[in-house]
N, C-alpha and C. Protein backbone atom coordinates (compact mmCIF):
# COMPACT_ATOMS: atom_id res chain seq x y z
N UNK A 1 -18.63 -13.57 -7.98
CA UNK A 1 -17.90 -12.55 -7.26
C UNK A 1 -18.83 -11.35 -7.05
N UNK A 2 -18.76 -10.77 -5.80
CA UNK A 2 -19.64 -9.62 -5.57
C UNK A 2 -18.85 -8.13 -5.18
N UNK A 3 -17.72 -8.44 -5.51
CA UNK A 3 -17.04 -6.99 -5.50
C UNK A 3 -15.87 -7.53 -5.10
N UNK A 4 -14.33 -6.17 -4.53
CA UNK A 4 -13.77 -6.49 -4.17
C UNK A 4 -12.86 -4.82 -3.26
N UNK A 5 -12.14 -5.06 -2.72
CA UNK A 5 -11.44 -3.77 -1.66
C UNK A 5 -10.13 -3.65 -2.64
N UNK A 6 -10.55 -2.34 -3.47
CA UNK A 6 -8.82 -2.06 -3.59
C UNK A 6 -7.99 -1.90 -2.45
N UNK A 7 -6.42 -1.09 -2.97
CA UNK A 7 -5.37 -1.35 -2.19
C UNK A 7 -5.43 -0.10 -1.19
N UNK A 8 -6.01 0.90 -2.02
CA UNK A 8 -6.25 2.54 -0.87
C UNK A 8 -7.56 2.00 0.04
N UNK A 9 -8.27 0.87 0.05
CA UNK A 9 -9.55 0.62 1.02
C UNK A 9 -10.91 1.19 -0.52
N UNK A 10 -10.87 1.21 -1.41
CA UNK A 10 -12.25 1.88 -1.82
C UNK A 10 -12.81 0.32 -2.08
N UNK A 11 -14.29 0.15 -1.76
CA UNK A 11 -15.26 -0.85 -2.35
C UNK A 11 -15.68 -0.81 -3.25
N UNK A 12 -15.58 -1.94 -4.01
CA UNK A 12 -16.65 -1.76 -5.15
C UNK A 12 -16.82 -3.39 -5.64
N UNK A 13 -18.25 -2.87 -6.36
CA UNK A 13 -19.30 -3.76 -6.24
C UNK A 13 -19.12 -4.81 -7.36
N UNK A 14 -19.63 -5.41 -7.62
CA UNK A 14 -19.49 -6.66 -8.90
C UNK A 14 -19.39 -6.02 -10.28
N UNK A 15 -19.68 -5.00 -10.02
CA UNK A 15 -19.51 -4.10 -11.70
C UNK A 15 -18.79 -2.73 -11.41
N UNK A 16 -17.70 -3.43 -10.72
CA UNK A 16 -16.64 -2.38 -10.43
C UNK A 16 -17.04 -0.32 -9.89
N UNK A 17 -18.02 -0.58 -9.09
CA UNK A 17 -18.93 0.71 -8.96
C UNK A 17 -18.50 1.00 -7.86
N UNK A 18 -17.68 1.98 -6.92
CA UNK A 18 -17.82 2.24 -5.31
C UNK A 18 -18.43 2.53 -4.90
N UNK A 19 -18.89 1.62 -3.76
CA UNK A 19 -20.22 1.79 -2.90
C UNK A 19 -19.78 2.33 -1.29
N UNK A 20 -17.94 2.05 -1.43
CA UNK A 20 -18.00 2.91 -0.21
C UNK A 20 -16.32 3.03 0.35
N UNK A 21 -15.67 3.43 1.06
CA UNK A 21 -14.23 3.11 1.49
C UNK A 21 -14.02 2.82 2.92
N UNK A 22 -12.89 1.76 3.09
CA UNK A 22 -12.46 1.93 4.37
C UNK A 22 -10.98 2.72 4.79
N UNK A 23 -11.83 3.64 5.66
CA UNK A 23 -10.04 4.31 5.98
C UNK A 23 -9.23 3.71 7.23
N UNK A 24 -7.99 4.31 6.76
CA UNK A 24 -6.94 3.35 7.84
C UNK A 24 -7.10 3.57 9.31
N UNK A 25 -7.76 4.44 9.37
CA UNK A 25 -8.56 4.14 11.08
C UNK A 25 -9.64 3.51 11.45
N UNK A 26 -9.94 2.61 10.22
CA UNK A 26 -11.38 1.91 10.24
C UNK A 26 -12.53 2.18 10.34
N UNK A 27 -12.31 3.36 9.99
CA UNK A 27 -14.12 3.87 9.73
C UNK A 27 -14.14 3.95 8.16
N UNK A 28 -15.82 2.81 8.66
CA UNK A 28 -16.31 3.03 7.18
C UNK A 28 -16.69 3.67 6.52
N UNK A 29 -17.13 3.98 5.54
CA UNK A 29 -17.62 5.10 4.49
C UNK A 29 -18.74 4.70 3.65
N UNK A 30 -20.00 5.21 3.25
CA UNK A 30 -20.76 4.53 1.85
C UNK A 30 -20.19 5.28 0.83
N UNK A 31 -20.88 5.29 -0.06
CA UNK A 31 -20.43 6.04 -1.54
C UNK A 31 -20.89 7.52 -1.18
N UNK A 32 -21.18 7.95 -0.54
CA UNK A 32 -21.82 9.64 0.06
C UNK A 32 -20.83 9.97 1.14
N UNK A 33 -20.09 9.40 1.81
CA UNK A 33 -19.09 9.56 2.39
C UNK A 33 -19.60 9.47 3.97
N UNK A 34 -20.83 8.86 4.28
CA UNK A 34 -21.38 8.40 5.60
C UNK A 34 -20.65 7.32 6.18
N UNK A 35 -20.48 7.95 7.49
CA UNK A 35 -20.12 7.02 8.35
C UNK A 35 -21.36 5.76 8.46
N UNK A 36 -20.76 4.34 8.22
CA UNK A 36 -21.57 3.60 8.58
C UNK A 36 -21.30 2.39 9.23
N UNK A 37 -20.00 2.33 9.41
CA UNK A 37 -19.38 1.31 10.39
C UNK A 37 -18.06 1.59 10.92
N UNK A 38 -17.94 1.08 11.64
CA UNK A 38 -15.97 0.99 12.28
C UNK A 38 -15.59 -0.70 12.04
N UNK A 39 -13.98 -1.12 12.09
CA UNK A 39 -13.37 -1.76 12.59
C UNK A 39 -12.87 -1.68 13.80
N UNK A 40 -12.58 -2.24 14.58
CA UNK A 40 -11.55 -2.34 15.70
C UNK A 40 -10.28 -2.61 15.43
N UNK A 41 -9.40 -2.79 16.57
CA UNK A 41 -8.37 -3.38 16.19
C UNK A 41 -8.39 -4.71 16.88
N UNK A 42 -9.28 -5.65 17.63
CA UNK A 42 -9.46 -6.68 17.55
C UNK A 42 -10.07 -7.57 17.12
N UNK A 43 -10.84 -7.20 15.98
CA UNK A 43 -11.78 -7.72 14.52
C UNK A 43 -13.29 -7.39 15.17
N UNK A 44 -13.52 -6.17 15.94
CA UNK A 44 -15.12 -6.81 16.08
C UNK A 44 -15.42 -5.27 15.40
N UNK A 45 -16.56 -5.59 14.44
CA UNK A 45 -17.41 -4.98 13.79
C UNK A 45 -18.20 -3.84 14.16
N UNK A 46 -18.71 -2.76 14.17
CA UNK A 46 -19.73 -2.25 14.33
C UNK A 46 -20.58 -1.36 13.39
N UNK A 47 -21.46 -1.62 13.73
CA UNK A 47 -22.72 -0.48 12.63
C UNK A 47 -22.23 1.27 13.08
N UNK A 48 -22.83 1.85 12.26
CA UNK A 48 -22.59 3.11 12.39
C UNK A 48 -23.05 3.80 13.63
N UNK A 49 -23.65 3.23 14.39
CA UNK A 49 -24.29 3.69 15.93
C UNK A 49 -23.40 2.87 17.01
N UNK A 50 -22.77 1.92 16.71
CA UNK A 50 -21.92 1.69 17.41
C UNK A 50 -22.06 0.15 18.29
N UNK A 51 -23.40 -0.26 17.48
CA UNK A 51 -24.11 -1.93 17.65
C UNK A 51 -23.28 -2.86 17.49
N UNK A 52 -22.56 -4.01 17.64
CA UNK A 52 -21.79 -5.21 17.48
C UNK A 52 -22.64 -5.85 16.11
N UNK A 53 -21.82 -6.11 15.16
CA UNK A 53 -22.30 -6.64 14.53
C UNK A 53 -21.95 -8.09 13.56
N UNK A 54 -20.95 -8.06 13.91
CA UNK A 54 -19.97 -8.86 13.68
C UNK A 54 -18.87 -9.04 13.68
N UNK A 55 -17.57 -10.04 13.64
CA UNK A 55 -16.08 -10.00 13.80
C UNK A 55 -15.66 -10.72 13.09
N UNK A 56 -14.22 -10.91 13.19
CA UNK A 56 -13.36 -11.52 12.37
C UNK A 56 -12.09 -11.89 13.20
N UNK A 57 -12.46 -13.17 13.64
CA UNK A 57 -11.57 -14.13 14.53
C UNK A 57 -10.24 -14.20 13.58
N UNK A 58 -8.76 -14.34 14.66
CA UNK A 58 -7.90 -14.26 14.40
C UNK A 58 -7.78 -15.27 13.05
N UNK A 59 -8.36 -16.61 12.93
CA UNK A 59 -7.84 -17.50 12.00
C UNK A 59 -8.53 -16.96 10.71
N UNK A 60 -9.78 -15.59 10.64
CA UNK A 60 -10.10 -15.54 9.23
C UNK A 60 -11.60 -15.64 9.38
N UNK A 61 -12.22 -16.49 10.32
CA UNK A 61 -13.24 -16.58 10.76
C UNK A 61 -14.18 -15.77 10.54
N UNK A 62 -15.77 -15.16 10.04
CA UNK A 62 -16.23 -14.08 9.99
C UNK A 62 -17.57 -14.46 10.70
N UNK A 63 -18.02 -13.49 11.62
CA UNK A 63 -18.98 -13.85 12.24
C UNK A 63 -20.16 -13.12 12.60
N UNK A 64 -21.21 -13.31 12.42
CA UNK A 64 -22.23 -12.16 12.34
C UNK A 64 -22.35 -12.14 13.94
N UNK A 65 -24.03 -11.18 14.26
CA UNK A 65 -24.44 -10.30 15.39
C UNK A 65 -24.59 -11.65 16.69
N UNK A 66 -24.95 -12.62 15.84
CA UNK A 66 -25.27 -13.82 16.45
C UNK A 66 -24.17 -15.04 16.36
N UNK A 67 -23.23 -14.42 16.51
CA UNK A 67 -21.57 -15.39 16.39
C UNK A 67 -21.72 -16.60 15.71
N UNK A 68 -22.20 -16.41 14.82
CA UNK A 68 -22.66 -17.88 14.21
C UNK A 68 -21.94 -17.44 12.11
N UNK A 69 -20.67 -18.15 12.27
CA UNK A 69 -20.16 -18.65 11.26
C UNK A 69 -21.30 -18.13 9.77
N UNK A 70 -20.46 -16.91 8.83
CA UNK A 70 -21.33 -17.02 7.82
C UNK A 70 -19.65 -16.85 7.11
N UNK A 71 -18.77 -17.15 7.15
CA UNK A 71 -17.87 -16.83 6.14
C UNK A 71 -16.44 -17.31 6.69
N UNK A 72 -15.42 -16.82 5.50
CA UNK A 72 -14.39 -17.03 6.02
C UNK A 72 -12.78 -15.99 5.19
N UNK A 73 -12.63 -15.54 5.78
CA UNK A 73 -11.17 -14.65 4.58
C UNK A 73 -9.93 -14.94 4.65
N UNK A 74 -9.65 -15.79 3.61
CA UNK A 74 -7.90 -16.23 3.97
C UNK A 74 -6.93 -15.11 4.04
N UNK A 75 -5.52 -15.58 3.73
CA UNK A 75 -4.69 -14.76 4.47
C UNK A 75 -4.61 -13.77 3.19
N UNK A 76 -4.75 -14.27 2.10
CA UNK A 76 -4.87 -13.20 0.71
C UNK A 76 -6.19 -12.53 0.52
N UNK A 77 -7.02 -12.62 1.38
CA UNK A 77 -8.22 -11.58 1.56
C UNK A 77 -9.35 -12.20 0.90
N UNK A 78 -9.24 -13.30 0.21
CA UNK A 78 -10.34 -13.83 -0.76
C UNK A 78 -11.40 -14.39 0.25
N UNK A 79 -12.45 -13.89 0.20
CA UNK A 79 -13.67 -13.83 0.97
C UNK A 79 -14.32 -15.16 0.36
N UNK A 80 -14.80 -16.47 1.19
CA UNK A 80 -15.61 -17.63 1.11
C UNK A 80 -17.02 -17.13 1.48
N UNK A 81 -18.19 -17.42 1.50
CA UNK A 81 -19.33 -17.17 2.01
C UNK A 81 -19.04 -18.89 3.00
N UNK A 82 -20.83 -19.23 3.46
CA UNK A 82 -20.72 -20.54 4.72
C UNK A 82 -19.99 -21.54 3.71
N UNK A 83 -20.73 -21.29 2.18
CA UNK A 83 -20.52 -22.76 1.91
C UNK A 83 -19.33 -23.10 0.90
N UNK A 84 -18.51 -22.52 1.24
CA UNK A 84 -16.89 -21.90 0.97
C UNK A 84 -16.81 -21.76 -0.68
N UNK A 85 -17.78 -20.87 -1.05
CA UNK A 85 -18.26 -20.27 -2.38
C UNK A 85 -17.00 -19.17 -2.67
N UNK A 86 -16.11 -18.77 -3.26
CA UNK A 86 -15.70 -17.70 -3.39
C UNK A 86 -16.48 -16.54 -3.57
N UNK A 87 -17.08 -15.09 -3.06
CA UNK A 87 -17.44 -14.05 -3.23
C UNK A 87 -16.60 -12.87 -3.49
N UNK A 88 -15.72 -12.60 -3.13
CA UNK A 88 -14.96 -11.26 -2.89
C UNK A 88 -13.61 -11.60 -2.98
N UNK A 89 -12.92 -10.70 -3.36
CA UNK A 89 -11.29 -10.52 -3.30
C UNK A 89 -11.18 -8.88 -3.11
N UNK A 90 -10.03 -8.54 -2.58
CA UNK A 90 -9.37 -7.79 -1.99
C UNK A 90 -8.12 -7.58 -2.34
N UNK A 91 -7.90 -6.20 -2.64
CA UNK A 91 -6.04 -5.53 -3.03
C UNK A 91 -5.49 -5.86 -1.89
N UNK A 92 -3.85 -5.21 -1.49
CA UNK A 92 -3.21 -5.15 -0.62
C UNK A 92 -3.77 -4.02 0.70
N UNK A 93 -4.54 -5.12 1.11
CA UNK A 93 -5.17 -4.30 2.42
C UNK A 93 -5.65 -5.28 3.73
N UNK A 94 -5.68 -4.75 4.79
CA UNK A 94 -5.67 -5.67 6.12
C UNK A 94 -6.91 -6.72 5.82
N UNK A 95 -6.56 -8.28 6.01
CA UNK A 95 -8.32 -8.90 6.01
C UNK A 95 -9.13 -8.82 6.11
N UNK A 96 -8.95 -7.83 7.69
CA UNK A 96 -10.56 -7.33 8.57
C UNK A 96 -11.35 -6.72 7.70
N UNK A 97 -10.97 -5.60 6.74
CA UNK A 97 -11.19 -4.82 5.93
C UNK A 97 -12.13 -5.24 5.26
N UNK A 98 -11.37 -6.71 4.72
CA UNK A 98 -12.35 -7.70 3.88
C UNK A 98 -13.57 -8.18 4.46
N UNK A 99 -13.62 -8.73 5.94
CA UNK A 99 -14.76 -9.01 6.38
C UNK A 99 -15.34 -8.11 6.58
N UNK A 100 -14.87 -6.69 6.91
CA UNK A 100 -16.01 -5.13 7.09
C UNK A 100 -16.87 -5.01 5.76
N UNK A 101 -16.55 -5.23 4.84
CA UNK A 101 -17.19 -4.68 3.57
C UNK A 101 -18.52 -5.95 3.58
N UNK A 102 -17.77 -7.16 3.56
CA UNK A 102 -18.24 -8.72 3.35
C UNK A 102 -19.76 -8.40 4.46
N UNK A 103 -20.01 -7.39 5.95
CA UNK A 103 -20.78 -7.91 6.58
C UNK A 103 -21.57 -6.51 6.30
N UNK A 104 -21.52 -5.27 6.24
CA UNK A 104 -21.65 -3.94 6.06
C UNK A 104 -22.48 -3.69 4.45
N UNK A 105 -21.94 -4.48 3.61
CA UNK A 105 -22.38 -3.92 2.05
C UNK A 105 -23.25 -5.09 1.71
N UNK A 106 -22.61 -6.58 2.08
CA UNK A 106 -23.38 -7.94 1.60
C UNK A 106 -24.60 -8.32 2.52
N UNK A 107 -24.47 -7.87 3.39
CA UNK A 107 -25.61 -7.71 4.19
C UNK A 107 -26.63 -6.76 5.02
N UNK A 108 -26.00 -5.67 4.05
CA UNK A 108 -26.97 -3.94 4.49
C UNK A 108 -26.85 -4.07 5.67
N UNK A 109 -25.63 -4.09 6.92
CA UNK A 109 -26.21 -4.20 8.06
C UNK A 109 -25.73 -2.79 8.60
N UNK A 110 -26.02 -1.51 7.82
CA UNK A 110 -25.87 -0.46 8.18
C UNK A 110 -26.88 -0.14 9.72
């Protein structure tokens, strides 16, 4: 497990540390309180400049810059990596949420 999204949106890391929050307008946060990504409201991702970086297809689907399948988040937020490894879990908070942190923190794609 490499962290997980409480229920207010805060991240934190495999040793329970916040590295950053998502607020309910989908902007991300690091632990300094930098903007470094958004959600949408149709799952697509962006870096803090406003780059595509990945999404999160209606079925759970998570998809990097290059739409190419690195994950997956069921409907209880529990984050798979490709090779349907469990990584992440998530409080009572929207999925997307889950794939924002999953592509933003697990893959520095600030």
């Amino acid at each position: 497990m490499v962290g997980r999204i409480d229920d207010d949106g805060t991240i934190r890391n495999s040793l329970s540390v916040m590295v950053g929050k998502i607020e309910k307008d989908g902007i991300v946060r690091d632990s300094m309180s930098r903007v470094i990504g958004r959600i949408e409201n149709d799952g697509t991702i962006q870096n803090s400049i406003g780059s595509f970086i990945g999404k999160v297809e209606s079925n759970g689907t998570v998809l990097n810059s290059q739409h190419s399948t690195i994950g997956k988040v069921d409907d209880d937020g529990t984050i798979h990596n490709a090779s349907t490894m469990v990584i992440a879990k998530r409080g009572g908070v929207p999925k997307t949420w889950a794939a924002v942190a999953f592509l933003l923190f697990n893959f520095n794609m600030k």
